[in-house]
N, C-alpha and C. Protein backbone atom coordinates (compact mmCIF):
# COMPACT_ATOMS: atom_id res chain seq x y z
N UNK A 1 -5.89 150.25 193.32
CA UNK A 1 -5.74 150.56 191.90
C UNK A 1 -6.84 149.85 191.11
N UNK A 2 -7.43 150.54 190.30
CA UNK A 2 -8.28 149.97 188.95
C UNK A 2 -7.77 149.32 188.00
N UNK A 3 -8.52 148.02 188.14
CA UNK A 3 -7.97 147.28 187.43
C UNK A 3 -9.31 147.14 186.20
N UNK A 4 -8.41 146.87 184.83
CA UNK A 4 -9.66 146.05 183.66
C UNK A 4 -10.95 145.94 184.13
N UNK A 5 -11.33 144.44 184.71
CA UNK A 5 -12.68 144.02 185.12
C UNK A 5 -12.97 145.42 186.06
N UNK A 6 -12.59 145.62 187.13
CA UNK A 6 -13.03 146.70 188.28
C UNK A 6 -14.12 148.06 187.15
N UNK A 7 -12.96 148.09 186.49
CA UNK A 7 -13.87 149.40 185.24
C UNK A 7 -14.67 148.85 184.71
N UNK A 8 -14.96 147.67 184.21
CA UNK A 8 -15.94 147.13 183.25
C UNK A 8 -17.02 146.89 184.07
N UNK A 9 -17.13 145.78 185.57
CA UNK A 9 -18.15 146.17 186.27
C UNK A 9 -18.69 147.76 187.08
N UNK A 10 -17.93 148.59 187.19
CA UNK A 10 -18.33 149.94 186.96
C UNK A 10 -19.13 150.60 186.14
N UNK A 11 -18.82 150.18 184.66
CA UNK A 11 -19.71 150.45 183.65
C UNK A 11 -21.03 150.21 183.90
N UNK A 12 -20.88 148.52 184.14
CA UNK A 12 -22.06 148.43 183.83
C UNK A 12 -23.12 148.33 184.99
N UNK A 13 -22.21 149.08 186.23
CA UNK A 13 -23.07 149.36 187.35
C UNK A 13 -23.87 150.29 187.09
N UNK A 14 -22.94 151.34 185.76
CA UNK A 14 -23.90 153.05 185.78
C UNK A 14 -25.32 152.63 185.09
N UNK A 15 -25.02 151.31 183.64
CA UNK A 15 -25.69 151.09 182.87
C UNK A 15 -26.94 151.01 184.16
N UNK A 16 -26.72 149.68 184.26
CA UNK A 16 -28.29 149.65 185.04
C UNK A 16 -28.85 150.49 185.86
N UNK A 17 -27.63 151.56 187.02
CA UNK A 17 -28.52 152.62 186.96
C UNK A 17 -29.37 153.25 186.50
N UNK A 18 -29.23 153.19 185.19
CA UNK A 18 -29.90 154.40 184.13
C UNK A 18 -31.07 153.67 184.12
N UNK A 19 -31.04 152.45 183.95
CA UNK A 19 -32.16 151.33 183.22
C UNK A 19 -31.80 151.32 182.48
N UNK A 20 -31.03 151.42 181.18
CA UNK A 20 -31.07 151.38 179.77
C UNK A 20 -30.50 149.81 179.70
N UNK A 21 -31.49 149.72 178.12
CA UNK A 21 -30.47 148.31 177.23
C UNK A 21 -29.46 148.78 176.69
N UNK A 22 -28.87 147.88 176.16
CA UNK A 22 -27.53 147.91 175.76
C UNK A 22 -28.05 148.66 174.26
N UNK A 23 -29.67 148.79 173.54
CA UNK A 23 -29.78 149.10 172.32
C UNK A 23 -29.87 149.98 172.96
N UNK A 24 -30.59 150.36 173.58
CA UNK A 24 -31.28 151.98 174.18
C UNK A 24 -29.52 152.93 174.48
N UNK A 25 -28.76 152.32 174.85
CA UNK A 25 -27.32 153.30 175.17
C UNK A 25 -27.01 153.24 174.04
N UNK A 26 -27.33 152.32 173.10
CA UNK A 26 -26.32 152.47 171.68
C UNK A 26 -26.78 153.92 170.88
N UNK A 27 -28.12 154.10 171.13
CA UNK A 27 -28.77 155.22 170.59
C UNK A 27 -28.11 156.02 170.66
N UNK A 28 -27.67 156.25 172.06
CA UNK A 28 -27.34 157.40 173.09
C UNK A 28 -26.08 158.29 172.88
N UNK A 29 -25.28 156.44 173.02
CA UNK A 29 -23.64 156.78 173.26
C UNK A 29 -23.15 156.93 171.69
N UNK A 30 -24.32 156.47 170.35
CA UNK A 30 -23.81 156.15 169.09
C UNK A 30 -22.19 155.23 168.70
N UNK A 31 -22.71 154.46 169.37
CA UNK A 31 -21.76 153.21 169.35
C UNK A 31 -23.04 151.84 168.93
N UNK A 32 -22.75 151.09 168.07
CA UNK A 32 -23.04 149.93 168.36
C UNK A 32 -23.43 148.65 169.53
N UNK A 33 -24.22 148.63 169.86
CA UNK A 33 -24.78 148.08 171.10
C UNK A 33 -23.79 146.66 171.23
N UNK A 34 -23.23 146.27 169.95
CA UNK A 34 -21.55 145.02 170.28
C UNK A 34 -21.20 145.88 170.97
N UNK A 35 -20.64 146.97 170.30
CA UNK A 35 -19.17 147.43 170.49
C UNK A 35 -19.02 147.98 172.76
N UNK A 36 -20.71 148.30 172.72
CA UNK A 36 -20.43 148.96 173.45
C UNK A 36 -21.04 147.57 175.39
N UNK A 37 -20.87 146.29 174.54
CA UNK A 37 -21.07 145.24 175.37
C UNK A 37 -20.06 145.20 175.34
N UNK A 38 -18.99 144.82 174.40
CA UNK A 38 -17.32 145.17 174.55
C UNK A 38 -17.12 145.14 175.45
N UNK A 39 -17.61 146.82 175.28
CA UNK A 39 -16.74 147.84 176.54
C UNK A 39 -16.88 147.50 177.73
N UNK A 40 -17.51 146.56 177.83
CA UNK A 40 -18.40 146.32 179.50
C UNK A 40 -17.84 145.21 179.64
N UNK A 41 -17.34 144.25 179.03
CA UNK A 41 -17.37 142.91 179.54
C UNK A 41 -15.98 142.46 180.15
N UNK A 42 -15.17 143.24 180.14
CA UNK A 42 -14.19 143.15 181.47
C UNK A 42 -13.14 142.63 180.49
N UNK A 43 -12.74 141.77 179.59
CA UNK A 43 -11.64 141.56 178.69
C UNK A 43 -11.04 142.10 178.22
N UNK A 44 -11.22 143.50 177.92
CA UNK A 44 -9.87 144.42 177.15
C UNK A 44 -11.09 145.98 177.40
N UNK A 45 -9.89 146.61 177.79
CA UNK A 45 -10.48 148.00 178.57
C UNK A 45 -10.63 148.72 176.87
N UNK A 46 -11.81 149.12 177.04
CA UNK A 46 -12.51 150.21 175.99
C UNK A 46 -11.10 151.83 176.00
N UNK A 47 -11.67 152.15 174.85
CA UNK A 47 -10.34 153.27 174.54
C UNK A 47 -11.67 154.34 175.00
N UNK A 48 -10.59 155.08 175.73
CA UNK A 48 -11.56 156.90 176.45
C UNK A 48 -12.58 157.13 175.80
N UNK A 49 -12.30 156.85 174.46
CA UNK A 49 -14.03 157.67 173.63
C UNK A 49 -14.81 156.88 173.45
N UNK A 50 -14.78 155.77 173.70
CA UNK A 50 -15.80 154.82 173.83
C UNK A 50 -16.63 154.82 175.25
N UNK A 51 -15.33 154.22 176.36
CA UNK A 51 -15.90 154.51 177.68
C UNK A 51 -16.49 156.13 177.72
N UNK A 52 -16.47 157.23 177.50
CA UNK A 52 -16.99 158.98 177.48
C UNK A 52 -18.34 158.66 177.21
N UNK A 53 -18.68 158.28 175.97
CA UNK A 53 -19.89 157.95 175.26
C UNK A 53 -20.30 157.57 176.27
N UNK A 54 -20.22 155.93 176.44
CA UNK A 54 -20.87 154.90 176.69
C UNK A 54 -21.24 155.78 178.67
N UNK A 55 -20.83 156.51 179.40
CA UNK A 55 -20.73 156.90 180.54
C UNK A 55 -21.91 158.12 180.54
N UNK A 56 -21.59 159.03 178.81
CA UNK A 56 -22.46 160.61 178.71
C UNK A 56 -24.11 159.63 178.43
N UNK A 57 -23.48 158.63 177.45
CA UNK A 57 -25.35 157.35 177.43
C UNK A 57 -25.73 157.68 178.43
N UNK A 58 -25.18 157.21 179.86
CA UNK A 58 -26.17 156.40 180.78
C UNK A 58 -26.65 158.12 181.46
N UNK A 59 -25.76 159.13 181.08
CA UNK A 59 -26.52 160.29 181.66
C UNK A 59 -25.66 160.70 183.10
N UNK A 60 -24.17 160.24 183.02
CA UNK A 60 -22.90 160.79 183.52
C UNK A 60 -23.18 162.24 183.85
N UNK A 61 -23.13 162.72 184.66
CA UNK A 61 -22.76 164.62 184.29
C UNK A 61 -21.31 164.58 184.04
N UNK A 62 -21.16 165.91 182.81
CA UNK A 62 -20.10 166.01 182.59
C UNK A 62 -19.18 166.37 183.19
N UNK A 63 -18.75 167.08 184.61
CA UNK A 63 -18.07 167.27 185.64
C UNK A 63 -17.79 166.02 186.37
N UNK A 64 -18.08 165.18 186.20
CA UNK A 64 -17.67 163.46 186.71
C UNK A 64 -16.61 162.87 185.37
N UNK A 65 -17.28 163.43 184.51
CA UNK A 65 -16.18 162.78 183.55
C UNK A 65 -14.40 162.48 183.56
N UNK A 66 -14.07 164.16 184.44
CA UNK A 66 -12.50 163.50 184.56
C UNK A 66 -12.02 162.18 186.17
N UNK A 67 -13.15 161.93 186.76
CA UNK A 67 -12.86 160.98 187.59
C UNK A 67 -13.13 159.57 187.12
N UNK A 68 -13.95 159.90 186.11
CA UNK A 68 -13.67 158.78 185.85
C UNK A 68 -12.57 158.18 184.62
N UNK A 69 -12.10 159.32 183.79
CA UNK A 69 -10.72 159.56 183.33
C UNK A 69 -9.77 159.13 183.84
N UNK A 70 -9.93 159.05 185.34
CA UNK A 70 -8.59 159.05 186.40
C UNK A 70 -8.58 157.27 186.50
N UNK A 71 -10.20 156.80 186.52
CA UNK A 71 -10.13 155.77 186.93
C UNK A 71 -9.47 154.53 185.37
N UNK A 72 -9.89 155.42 184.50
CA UNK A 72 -10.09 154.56 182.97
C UNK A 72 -8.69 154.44 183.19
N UNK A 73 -7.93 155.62 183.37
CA UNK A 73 -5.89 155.57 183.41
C UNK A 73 -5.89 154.65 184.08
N UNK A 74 -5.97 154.26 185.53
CA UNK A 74 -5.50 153.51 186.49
C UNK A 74 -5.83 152.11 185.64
N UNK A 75 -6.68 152.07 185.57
CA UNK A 75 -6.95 150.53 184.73
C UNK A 75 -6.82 149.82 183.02
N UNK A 76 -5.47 150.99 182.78
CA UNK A 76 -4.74 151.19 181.43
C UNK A 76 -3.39 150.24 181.83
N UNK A 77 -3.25 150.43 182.73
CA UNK A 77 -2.31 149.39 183.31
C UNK A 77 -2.53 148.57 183.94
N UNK A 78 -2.20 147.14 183.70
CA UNK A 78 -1.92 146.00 184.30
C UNK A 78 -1.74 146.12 185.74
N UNK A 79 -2.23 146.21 186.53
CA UNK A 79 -1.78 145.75 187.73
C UNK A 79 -0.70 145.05 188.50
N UNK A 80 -0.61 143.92 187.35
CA UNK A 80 0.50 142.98 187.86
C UNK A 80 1.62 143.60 187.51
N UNK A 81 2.71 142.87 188.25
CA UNK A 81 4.22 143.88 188.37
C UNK A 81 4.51 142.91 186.99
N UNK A 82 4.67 144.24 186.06
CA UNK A 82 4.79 143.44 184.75
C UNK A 82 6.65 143.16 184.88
N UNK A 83 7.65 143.97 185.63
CA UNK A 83 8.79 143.30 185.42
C UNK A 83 8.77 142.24 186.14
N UNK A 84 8.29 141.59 186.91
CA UNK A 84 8.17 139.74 187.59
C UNK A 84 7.83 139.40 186.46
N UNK A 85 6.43 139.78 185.67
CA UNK A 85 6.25 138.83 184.76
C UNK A 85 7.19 138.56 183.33
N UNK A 86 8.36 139.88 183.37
CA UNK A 86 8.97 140.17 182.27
C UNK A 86 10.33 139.23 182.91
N UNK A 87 10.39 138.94 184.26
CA UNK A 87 11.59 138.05 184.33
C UNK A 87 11.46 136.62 184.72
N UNK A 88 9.98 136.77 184.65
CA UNK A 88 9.51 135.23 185.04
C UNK A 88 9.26 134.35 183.38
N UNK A 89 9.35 135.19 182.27
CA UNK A 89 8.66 134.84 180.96
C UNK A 89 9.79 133.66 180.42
N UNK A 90 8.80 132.54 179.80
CA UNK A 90 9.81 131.24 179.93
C UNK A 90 9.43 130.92 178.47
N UNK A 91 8.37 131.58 177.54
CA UNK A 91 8.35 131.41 176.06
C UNK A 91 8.17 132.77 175.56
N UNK A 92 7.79 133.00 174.01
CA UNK A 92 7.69 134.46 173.17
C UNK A 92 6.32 134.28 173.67
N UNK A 93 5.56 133.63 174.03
CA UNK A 93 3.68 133.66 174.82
C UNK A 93 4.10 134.70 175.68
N UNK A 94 4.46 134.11 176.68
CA UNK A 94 4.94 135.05 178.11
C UNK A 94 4.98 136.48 177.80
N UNK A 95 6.32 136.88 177.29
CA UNK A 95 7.05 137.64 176.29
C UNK A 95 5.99 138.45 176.14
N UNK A 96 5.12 138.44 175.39
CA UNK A 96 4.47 139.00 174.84
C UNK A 96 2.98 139.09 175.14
N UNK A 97 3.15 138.65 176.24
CA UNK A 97 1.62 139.01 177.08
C UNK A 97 1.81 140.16 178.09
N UNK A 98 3.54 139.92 178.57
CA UNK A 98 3.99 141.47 179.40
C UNK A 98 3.84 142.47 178.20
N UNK A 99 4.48 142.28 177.57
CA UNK A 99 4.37 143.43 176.58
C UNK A 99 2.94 144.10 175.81
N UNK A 100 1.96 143.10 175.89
CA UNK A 100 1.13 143.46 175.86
C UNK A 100 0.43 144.24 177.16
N UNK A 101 0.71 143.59 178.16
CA UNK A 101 -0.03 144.70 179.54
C UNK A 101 0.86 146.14 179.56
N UNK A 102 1.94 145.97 178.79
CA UNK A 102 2.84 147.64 179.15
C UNK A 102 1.94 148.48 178.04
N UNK A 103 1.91 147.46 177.19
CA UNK A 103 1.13 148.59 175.90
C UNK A 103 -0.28 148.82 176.14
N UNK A 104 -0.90 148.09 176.83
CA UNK A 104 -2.34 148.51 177.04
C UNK A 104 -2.26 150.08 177.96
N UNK A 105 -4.10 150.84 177.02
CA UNK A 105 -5.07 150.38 176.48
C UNK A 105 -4.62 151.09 175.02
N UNK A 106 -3.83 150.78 174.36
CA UNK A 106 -3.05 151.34 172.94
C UNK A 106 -3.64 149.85 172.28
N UNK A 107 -4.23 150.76 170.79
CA UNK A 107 -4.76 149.78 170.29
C UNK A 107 -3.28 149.34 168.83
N UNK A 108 -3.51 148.07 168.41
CA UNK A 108 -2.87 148.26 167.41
C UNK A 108 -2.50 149.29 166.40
N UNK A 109 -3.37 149.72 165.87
CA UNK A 109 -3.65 151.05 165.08
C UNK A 109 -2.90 152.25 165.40
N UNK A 110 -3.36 152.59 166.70
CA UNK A 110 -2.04 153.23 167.08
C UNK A 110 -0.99 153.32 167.63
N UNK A 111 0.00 152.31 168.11
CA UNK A 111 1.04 151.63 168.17
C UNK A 111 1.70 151.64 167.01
N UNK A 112 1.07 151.13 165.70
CA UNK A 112 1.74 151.40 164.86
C UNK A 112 1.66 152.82 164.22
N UNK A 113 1.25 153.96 164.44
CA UNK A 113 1.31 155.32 164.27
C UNK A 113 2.13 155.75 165.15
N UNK A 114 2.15 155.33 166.27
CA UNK A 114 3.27 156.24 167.39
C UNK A 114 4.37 155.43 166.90
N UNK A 115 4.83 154.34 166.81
CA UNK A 115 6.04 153.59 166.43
C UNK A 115 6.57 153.41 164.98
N UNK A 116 5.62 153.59 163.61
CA UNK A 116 5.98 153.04 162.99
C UNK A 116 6.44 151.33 162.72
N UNK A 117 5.77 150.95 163.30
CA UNK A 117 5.66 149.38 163.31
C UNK A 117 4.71 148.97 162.92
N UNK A 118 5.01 148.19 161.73
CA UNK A 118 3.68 147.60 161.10
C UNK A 118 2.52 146.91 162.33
N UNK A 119 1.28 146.74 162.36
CA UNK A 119 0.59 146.71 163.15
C UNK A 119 0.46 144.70 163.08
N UNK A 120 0.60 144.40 162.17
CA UNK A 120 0.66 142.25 161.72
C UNK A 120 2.26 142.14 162.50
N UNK A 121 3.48 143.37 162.53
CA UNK A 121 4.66 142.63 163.39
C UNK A 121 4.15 143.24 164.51
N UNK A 122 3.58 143.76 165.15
CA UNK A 122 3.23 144.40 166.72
C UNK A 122 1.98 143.35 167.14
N UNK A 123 1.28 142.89 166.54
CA UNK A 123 0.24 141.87 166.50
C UNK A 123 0.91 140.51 167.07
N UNK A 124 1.67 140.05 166.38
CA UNK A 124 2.89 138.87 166.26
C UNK A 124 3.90 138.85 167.39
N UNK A 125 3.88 139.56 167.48
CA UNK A 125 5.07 139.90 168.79
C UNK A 125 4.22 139.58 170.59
N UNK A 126 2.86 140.26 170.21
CA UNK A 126 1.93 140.22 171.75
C UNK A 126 1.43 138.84 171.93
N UNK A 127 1.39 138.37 170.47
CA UNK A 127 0.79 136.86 170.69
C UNK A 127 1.62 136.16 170.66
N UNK A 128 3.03 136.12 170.75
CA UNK A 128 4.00 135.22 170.85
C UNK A 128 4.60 134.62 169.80
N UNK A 129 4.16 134.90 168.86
CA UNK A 129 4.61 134.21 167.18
C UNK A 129 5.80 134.34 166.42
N UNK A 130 6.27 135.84 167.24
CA UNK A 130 7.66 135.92 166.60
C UNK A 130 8.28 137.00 167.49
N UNK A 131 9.72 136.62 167.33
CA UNK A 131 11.00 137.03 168.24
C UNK A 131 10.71 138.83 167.94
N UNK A 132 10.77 139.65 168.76
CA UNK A 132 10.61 141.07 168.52
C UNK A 132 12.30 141.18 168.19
N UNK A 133 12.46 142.27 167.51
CA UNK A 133 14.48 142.40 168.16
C UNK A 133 14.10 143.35 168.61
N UNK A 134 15.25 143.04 169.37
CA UNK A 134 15.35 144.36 170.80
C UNK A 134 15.56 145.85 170.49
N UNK A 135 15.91 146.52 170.05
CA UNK A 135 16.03 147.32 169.44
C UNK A 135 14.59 147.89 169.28
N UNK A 136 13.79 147.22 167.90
CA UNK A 136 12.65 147.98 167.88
C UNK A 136 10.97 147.57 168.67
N UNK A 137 11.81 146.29 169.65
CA UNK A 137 10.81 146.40 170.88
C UNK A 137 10.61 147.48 171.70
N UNK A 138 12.09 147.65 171.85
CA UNK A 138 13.01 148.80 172.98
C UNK A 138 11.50 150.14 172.02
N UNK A 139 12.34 150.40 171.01
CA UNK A 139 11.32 151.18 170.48
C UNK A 139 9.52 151.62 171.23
N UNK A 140 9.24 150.16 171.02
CA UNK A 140 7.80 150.28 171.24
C UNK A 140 7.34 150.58 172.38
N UNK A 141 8.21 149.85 173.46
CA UNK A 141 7.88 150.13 174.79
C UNK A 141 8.41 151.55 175.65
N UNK A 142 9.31 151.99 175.25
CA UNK A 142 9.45 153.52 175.28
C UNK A 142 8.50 154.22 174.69
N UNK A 143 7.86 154.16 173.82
CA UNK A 143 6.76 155.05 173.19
C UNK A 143 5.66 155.09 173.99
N UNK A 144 5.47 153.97 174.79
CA UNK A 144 4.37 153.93 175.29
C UNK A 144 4.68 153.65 176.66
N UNK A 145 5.57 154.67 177.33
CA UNK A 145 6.03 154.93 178.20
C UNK A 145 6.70 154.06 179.35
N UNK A 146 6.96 153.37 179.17
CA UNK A 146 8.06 151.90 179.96
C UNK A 146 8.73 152.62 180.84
N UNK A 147 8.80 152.27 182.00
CA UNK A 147 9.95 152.44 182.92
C UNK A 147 11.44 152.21 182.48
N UNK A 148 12.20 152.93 183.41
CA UNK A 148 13.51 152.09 183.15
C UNK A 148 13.98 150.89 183.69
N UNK A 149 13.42 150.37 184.42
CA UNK A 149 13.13 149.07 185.20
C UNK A 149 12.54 148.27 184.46
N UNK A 150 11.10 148.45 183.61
CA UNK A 150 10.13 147.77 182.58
C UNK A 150 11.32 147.11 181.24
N UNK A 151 11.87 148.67 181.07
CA UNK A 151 12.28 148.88 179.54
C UNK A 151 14.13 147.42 179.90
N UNK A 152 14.58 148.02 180.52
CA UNK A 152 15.61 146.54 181.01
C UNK A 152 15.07 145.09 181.04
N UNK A 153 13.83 145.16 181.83
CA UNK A 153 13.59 143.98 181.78
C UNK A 153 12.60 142.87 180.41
N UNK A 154 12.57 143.83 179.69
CA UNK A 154 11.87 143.24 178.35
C UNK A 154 13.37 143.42 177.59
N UNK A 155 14.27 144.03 177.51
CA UNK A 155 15.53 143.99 177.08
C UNK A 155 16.16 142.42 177.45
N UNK A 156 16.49 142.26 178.46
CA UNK A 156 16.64 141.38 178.91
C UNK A 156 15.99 139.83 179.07
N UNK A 157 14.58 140.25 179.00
CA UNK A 157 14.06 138.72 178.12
C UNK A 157 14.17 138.44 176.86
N UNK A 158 14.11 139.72 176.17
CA UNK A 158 14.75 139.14 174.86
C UNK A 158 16.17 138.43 174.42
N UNK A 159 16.86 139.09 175.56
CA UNK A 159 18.49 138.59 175.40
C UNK A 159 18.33 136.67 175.80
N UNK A 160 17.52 137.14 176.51
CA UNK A 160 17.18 135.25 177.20
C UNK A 160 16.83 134.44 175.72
N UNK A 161 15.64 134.90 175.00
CA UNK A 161 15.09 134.31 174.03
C UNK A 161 15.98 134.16 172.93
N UNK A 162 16.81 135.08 172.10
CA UNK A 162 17.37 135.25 171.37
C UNK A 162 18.70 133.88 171.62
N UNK A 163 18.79 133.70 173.01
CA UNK A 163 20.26 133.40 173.14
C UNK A 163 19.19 131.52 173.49
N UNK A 164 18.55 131.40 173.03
CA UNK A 164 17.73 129.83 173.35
C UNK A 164 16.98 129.63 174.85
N UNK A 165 17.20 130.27 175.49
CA UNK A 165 17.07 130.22 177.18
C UNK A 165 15.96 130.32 177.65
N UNK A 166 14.74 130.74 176.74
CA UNK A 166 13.52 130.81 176.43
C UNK A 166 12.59 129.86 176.04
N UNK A 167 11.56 128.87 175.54
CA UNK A 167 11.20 128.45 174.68
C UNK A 167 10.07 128.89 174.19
N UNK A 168 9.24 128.87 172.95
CA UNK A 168 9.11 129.24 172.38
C UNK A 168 7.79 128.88 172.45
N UNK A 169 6.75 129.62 172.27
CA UNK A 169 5.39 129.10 172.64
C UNK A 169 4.24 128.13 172.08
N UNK A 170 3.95 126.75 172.32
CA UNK A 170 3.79 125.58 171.49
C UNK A 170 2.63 126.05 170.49
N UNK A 171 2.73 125.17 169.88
CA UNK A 171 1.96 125.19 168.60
C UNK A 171 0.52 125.61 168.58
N UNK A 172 -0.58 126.39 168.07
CA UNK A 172 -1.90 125.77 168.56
C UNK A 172 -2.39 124.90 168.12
């Protein structure tokens, strides 16, 4: 399975294929030559129309494009068995770093369009800052397709947290 980094050094295997700089693809892909180092640097997987661009840049044929579609999905998800990490979670940090790998590669923006959840409480919730209630966690992670196995077990850490059994993620 494709993971994050796996796609990002992919990227930027095609990049140097091509030869191009990162300005020379920005031309190309019309992305910003940041935005589109971003996309490459293995920390948070680029959204489809960024990676498309940044792939049609380096001079992709477009009949490759849905394999690598296939690959961008596979590495939309976390790898790690996010219910271990959803029953292993011992603060709202934890908490909300699973919940963040279920929701990836959904950006804030639209999380809060598919959910109706303000995007500062969906923000707050991934970084650990505040208690989600279950209910309109339940919400979020069904929208963005949770197992029924996933969707119990973020149910269920919240019941942990809510009820003290949790602690709470220290200060920075």
């Amino acid at each position: 399975m494709e993971d994050v980094e796996g796609f990002a050094a992919a990227l930027r295997r095609v990049r140097r294929h091509a030869g191009l700089s990162y300005r020379q693809l920005a031309d190309r892909a019309h992305y910003s030559h940041p935005h589109l180092i971003r996309a490459a640097n293995g920390k948070q997987l680029p959204t489809w129309d960024v990676a498309a661009a940044y792939l049609t840049g380096c001079g992709v044929p477009s009949d490759l494009l849905p394999v690598w579609h296939r690959r961008w999905q596979e590495a939309s998800r976390d790898p790690r068995d996010i219910v271990g990490l959803l029953d292993d979670a011992e603060t709202l940090e934890d908490l909300g770093a699973a919940v963040a790998a279920l929701a990836r590669p959904h950006s804030l923006r639209t999380l809060e369009q598919l959910t109706g959840i303000p995007r500062a409480t969906i923000q707050a919730w991934l970084q650990g800052t505040r208690l989600p209630g279950r209910d309109r966690l339940d919400h979020l992670v069904r929208t963005v397709g949770a197992t029924p196995a996933e969707r119990s077990a973020v149910a269920h850490a919240v019941d942990r947290l809510s009820s003290g059994r949790l602690r709470p993620a220290p200060a920075a």
